[in-house]
N, C-alpha and C. Protein backbone atom coordinates (compact mmCIF):
# COMPACT_ATOMS: atom_id res chain seq x y z
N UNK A 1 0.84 -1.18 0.00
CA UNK A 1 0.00 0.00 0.00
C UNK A 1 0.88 1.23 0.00
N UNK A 2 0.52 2.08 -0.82
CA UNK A 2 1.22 3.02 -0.61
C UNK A 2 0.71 4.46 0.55
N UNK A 3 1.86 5.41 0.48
CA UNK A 3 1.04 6.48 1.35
C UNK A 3 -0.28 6.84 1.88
N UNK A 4 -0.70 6.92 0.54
CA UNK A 4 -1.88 7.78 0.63
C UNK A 4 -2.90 6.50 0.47
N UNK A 5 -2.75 5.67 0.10
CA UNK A 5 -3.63 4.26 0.58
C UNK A 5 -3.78 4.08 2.09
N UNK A 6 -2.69 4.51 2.94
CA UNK A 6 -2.79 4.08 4.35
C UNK A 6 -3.07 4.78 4.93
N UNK A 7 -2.72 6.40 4.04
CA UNK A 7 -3.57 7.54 5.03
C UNK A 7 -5.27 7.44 5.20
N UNK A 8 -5.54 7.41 3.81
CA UNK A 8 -7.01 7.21 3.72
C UNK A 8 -7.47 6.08 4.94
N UNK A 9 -6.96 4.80 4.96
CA UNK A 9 -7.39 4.19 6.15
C UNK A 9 -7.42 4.72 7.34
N UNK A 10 -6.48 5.33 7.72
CA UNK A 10 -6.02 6.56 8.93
C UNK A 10 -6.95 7.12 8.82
N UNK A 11 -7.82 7.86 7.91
CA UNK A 11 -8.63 8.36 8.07
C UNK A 11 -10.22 7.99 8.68
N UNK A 12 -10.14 7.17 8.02
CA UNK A 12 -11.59 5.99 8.61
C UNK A 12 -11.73 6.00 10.06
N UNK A 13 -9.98 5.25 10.90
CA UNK A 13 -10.44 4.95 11.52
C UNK A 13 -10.41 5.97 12.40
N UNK A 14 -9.43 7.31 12.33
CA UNK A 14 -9.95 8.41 12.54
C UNK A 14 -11.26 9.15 13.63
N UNK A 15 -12.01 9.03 12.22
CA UNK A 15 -13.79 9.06 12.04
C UNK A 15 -14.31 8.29 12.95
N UNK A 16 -13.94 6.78 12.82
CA UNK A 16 -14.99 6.15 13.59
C UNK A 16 -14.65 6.19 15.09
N UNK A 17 -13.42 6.15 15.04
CA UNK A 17 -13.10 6.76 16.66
C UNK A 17 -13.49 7.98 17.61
N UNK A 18 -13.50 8.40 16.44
CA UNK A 18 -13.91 10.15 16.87
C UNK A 18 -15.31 9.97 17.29
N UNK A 19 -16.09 9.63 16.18
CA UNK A 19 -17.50 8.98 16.77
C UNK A 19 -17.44 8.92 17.68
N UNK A 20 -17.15 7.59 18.49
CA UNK A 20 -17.22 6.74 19.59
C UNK A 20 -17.10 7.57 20.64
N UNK A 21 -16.03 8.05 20.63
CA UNK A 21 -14.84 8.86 21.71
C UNK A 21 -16.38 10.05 21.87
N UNK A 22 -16.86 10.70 20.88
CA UNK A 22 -17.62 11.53 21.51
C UNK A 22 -19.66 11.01 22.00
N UNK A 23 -19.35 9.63 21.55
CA UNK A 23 -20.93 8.88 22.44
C UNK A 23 -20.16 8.62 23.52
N UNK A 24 -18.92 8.19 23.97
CA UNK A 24 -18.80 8.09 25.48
C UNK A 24 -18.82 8.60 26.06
N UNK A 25 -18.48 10.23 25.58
CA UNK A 25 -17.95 11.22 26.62
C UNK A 25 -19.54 11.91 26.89
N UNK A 26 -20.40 11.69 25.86
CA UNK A 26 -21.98 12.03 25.52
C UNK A 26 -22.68 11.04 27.11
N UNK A 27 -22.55 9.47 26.67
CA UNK A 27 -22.46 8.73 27.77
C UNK A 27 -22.45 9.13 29.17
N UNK A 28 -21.00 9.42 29.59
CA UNK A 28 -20.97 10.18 30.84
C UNK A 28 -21.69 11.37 31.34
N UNK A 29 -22.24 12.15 30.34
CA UNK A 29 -22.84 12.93 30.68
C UNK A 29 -24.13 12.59 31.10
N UNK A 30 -24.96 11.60 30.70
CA UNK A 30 -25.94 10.93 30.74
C UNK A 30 -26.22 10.04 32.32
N UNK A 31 -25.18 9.60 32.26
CA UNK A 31 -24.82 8.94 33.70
C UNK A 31 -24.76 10.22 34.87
N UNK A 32 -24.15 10.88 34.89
CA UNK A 32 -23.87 12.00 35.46
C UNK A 32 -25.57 13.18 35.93
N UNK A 33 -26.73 12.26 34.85
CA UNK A 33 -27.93 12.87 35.20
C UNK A 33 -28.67 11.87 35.49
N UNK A 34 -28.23 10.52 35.42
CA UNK A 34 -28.95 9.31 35.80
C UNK A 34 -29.78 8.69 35.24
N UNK A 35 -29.13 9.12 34.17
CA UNK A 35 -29.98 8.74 32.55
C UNK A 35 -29.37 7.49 32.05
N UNK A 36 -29.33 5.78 32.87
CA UNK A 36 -28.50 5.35 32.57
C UNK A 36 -28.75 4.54 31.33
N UNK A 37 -30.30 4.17 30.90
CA UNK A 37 -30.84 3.60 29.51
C UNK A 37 -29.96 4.18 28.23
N UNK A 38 -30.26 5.97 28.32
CA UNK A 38 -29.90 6.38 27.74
C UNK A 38 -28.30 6.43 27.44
N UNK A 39 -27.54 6.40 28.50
CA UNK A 39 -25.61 6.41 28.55
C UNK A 39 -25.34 4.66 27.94
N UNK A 40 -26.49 3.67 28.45
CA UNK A 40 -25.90 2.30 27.82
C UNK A 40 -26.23 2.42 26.15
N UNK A 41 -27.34 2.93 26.13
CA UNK A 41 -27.54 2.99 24.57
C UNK A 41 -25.92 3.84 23.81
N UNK A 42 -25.82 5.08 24.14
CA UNK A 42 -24.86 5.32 23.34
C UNK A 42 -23.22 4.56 24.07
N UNK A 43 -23.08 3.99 25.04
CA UNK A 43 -21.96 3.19 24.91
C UNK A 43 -22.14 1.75 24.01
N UNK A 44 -23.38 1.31 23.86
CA UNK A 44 -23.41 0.37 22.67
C UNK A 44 -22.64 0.75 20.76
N UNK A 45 -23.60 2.32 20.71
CA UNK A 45 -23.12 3.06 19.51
C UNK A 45 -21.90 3.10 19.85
N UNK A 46 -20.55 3.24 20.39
CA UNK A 46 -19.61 3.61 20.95
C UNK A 46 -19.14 2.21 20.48
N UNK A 47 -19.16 1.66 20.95
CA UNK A 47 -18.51 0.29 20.88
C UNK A 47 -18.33 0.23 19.10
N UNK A 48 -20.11 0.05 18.17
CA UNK A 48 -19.97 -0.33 17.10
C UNK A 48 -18.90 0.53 15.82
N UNK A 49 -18.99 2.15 16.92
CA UNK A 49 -18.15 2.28 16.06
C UNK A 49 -16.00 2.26 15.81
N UNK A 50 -16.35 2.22 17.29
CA UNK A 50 -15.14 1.22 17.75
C UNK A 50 -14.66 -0.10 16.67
N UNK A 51 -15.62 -0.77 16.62
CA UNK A 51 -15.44 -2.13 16.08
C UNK A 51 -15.31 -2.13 14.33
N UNK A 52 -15.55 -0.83 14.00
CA UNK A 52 -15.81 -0.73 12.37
C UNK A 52 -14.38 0.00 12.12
N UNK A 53 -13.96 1.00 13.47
CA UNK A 53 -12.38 0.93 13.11
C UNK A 53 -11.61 -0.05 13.38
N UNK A 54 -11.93 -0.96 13.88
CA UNK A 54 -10.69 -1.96 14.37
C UNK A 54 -10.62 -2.87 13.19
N UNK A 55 -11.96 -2.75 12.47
CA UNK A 55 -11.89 -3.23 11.05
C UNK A 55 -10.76 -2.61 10.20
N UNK A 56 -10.84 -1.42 10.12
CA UNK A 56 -10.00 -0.90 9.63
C UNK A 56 -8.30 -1.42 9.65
N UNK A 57 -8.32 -1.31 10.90
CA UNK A 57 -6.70 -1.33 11.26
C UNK A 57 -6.44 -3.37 10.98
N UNK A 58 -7.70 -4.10 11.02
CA UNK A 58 -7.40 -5.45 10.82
C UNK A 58 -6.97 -5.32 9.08
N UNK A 59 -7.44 -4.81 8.37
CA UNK A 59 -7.70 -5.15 6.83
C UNK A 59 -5.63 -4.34 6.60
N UNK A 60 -4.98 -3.53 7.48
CA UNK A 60 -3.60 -3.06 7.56
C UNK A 60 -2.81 -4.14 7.74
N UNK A 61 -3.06 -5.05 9.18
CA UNK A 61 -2.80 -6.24 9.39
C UNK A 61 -2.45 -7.53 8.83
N UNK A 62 -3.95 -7.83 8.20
CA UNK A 62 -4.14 -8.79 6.58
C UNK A 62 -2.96 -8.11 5.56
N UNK A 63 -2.98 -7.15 5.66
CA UNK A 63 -2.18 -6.78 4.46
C UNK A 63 -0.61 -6.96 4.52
N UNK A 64 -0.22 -6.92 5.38
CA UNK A 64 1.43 -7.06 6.37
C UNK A 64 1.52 -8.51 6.49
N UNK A 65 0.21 -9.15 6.74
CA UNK A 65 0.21 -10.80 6.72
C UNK A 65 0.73 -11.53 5.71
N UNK A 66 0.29 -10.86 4.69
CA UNK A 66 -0.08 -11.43 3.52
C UNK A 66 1.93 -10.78 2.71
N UNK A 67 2.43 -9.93 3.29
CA UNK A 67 3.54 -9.84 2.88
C UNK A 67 4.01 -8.63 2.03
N UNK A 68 2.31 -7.30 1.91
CA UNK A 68 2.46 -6.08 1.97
C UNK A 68 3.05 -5.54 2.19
N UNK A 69 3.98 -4.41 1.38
CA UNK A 69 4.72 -3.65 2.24
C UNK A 69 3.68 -2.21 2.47
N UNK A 70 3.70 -1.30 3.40
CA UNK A 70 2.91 -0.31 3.18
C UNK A 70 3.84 0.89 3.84
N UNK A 71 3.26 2.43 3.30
CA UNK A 71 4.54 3.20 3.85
C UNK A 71 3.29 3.80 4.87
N UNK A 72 3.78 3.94 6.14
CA UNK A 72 3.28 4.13 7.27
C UNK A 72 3.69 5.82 7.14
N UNK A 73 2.49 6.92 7.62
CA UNK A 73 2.78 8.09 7.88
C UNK A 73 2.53 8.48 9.19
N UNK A 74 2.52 9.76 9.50
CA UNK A 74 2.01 10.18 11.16
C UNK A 74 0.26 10.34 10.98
N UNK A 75 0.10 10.48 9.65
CA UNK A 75 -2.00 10.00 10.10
C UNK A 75 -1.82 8.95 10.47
N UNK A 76 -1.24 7.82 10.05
CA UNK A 76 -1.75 6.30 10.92
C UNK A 76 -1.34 6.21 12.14
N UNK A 77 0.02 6.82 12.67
CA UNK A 77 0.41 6.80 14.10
C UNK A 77 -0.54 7.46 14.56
N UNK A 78 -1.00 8.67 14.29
CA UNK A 78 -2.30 9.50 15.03
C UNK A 78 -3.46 8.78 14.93
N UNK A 79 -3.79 7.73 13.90
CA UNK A 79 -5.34 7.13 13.90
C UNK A 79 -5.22 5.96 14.94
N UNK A 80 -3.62 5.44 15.26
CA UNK A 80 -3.87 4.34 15.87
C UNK A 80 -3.65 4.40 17.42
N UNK A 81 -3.35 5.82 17.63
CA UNK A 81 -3.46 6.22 18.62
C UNK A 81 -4.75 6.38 19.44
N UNK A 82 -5.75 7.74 18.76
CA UNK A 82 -6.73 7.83 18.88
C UNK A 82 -7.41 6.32 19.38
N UNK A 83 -7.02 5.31 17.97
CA UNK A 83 -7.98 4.21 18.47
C UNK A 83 -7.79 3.41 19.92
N UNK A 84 -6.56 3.15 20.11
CA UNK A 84 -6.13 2.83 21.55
C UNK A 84 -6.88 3.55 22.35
N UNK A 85 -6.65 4.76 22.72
CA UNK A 85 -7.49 5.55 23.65
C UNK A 85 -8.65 5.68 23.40
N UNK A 86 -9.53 5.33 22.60
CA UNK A 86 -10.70 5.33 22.82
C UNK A 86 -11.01 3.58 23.37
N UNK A 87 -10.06 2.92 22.70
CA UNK A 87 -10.78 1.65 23.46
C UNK A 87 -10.66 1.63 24.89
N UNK A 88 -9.30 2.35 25.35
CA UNK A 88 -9.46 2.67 26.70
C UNK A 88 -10.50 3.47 27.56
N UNK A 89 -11.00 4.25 26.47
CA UNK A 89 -12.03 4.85 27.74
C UNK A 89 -13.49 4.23 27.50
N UNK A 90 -13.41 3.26 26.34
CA UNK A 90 -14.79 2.38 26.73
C UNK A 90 -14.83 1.56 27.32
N UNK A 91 -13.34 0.82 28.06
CA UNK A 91 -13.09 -0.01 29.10
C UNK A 91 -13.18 0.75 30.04
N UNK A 92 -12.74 1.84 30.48
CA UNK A 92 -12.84 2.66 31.74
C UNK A 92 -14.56 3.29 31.97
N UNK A 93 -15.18 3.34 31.29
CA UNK A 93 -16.74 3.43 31.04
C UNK A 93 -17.47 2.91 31.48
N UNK A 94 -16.84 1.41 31.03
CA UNK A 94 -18.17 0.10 31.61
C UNK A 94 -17.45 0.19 32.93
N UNK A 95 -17.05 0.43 33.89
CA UNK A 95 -16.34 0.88 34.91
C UNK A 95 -17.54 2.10 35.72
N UNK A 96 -17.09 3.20 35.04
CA UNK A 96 -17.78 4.11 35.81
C UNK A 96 -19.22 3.85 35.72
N UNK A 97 -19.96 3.70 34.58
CA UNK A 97 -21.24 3.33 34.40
C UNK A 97 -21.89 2.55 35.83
N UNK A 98 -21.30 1.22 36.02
CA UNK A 98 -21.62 0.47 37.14
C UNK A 98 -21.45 1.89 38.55
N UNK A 99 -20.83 2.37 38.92
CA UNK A 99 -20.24 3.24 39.79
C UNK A 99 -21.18 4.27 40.12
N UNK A 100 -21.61 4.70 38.79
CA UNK A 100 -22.43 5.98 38.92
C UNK A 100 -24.08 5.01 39.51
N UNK A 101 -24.36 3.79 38.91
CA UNK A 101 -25.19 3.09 39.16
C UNK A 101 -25.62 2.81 40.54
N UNK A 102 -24.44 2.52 40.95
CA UNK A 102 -24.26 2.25 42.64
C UNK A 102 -24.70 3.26 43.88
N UNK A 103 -23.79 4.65 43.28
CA UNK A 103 -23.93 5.94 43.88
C UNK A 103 -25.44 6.12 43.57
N UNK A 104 -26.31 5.59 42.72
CA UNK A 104 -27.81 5.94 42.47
C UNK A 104 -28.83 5.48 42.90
N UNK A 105 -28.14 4.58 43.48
CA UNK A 105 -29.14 3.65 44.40
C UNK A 105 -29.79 4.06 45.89
């Protein structure tokens, strides 16, 4: 793949992170009013779009598998960043979610 083949992926997953990253943080806010139907619903959206970038970064993977060479830029270090940290804060989520649950009782 070249450059701009891998940026464009960078870009995707980008997007779908960005998504996510802002239904969780949407999420917490929701929790935070005890709206918790509403905070699980968008940590579900959160997740899927989580999972449509990790697509992304798998089909990079397949491609390196398979014996691809691809030229890696700083969009993909920045997309695969982003994506890390967002999977981290939908693990740290299903976390507080329960928490805020508790405190609501």
């Amino acid at each position: 793949m070249n450059r701009e083949e891998v940026a464009m992926i960078g870009f995707e997953i980008i997007a779908h992170v960005g998504d996510g990253r802002s239904k969780l943080i949407t999420a917490l806010d929701e929790c935070n009013k005890g709206n918790f139907e509403e905070a699980e619903k968008l940590m579900k959206e959160a997740n899927e779009c989580i999972t449509e970038a990790h697509k992304s970064q798998t089909e990079m993977l397949q491609a390196e598998a398979r014996g691809e060479e691809a030229e890696l830029g700083f969009i993909m270090v920045h997309a695969q960043d982003h994506l890390m940290t967002t999977m981290l804060l939908r693990d740290v989520m299903k976390h507080m979610v329960n928490l805020y649950k508790k405190v609501d009782k």
